[in-house]
C-alpha atoms as a PDB file:
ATOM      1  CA  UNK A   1     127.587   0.310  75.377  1.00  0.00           C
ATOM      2  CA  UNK A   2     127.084   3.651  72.751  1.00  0.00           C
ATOM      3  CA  UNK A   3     129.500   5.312  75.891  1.00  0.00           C
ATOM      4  CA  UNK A   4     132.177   2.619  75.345  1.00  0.00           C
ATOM      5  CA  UNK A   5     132.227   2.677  71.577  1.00  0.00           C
ATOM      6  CA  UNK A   6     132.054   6.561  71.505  1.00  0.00           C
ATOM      7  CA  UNK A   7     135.089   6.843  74.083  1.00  0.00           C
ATOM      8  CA  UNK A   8     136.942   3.975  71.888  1.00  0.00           C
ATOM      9  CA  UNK A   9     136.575   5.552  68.614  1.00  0.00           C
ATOM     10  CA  UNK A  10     137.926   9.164  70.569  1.00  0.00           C
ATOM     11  CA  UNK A  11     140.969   7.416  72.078  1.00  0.00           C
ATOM     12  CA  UNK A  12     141.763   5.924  68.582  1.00  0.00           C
ATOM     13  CA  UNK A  13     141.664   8.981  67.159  1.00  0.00           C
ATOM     14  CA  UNK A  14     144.357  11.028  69.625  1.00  0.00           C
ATOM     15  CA  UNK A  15     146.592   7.881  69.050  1.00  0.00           C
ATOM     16  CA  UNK A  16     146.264   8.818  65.107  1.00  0.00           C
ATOM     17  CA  UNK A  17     146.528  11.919  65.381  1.00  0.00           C
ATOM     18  CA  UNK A  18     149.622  12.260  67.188  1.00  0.00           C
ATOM     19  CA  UNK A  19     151.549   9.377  64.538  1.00  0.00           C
ATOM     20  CA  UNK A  20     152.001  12.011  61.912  1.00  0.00           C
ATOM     21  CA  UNK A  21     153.978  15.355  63.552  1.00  0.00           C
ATOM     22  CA  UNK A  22     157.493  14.705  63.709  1.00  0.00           C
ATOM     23  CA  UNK A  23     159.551  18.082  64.158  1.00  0.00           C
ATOM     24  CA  UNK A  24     162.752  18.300  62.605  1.00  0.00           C
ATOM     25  CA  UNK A  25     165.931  17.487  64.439  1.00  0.00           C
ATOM     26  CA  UNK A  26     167.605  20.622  66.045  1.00  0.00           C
ATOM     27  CA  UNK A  27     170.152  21.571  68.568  1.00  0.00           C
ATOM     28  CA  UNK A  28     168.802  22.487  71.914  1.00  0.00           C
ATOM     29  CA  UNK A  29     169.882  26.420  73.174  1.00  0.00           C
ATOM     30  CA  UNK A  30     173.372  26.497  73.489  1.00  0.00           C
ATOM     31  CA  UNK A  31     174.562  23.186  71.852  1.00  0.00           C
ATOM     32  CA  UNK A  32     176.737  22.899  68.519  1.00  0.00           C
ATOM     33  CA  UNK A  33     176.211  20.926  65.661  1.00  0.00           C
ATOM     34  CA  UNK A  34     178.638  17.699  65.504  1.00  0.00           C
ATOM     35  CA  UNK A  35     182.033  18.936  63.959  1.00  0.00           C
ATOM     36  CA  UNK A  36     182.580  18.506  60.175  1.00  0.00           C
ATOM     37  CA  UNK A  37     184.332  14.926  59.680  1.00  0.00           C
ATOM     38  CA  UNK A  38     187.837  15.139  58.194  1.00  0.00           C
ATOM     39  CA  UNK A  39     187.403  14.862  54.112  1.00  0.00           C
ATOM     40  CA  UNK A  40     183.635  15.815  54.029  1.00  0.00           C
ATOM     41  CA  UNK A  41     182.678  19.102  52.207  1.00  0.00           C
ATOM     42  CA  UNK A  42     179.878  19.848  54.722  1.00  0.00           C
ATOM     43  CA  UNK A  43     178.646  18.612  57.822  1.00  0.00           C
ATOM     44  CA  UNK A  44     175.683  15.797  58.175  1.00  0.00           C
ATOM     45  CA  UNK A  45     172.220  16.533  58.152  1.00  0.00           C
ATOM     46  CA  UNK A  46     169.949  15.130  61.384  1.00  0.00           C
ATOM     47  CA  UNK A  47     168.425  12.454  59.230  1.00  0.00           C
ATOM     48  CA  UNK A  48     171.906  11.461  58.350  1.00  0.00           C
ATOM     49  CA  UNK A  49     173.245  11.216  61.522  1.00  0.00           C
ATOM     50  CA  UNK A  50     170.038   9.063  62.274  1.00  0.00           C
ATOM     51  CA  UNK A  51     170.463   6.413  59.495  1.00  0.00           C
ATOM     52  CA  UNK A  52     172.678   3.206  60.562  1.00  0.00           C
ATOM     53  CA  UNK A  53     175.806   2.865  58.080  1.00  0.00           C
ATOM     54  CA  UNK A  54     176.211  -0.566  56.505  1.00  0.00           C
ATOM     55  CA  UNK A  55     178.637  -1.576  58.992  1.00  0.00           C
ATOM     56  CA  UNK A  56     175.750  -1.417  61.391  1.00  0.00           C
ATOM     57  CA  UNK A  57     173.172  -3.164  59.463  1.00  0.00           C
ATOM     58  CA  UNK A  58     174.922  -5.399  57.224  1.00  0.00           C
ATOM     59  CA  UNK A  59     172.894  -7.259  54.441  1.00  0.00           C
ATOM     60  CA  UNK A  60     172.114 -10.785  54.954  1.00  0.00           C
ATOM     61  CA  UNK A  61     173.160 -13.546  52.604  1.00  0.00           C
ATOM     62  CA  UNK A  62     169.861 -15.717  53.203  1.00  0.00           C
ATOM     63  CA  UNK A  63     170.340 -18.026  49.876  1.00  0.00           C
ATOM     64  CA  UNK A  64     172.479 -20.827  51.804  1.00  0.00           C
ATOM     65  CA  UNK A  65     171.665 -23.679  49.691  1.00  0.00           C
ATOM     66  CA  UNK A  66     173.329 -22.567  45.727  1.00  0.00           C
ATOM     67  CA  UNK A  67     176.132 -24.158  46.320  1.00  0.00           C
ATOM     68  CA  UNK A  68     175.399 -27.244  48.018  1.00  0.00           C
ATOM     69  CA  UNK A  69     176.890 -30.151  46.559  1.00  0.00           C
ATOM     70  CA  UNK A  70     176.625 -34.250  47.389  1.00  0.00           C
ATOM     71  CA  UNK A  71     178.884 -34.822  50.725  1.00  0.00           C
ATOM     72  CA  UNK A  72     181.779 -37.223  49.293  1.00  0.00           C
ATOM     73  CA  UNK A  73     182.891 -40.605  51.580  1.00  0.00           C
ATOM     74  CA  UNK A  74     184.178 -39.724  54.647  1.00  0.00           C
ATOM     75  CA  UNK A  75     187.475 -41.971  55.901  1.00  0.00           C
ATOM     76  CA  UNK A  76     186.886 -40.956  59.429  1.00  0.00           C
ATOM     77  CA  UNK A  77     183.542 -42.133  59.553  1.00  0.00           C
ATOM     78  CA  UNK A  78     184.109 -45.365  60.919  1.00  0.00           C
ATOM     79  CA  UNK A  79     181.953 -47.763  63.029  1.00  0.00           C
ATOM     80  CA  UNK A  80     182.560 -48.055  66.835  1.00  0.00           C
ATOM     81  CA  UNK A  81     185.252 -50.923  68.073  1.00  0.00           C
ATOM     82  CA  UNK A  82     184.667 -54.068  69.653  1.00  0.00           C
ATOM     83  CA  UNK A  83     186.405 -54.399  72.644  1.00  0.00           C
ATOM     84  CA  UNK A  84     187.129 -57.532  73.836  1.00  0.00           C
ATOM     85  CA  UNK A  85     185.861 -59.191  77.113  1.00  0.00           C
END
């Protein structure tokens, strides 16, 4: 039971221990850097390139009900027809 515990507390720690390095982004050997878009003064960082633009994660309008309003009489809304036998 003391084995268990011991080789649970040692397999926690690796996984903990290996949550906190995260290298910076590089190139790999003979590999440019993206090319500088059109109008920018420099080119983007790695963490740049990583972060989604607001096209990709657009906010969400969640507040639905601010407007809402009593429905009026609908016209259309009439009952089904008899139909004669």
């Amino acid at each position: 039971m003391k084995m268990r515990a011991l080789a649970g507390l040692a397999m926690a720690t690796l996984v903990l221990a290996g949550c906190g390095g995260r290298p910076a982004l590089k190139p790999l050997k003979d590999q440019k850097l993206p090319a500088v878009p059109i109008g920018a003064a420099r080119a983007p960082t790695g963490s740049e390139l990583m972060a989604p633009s607001i096209q990709a994660r657009p906010e969400r309008n969640v507040e639905l009900l601010t407007q809402s309003r009593q429905r009026g009489d609908d016209p259309f809304d009439l009952p089904p027809e008899k139909t004669p036998q």
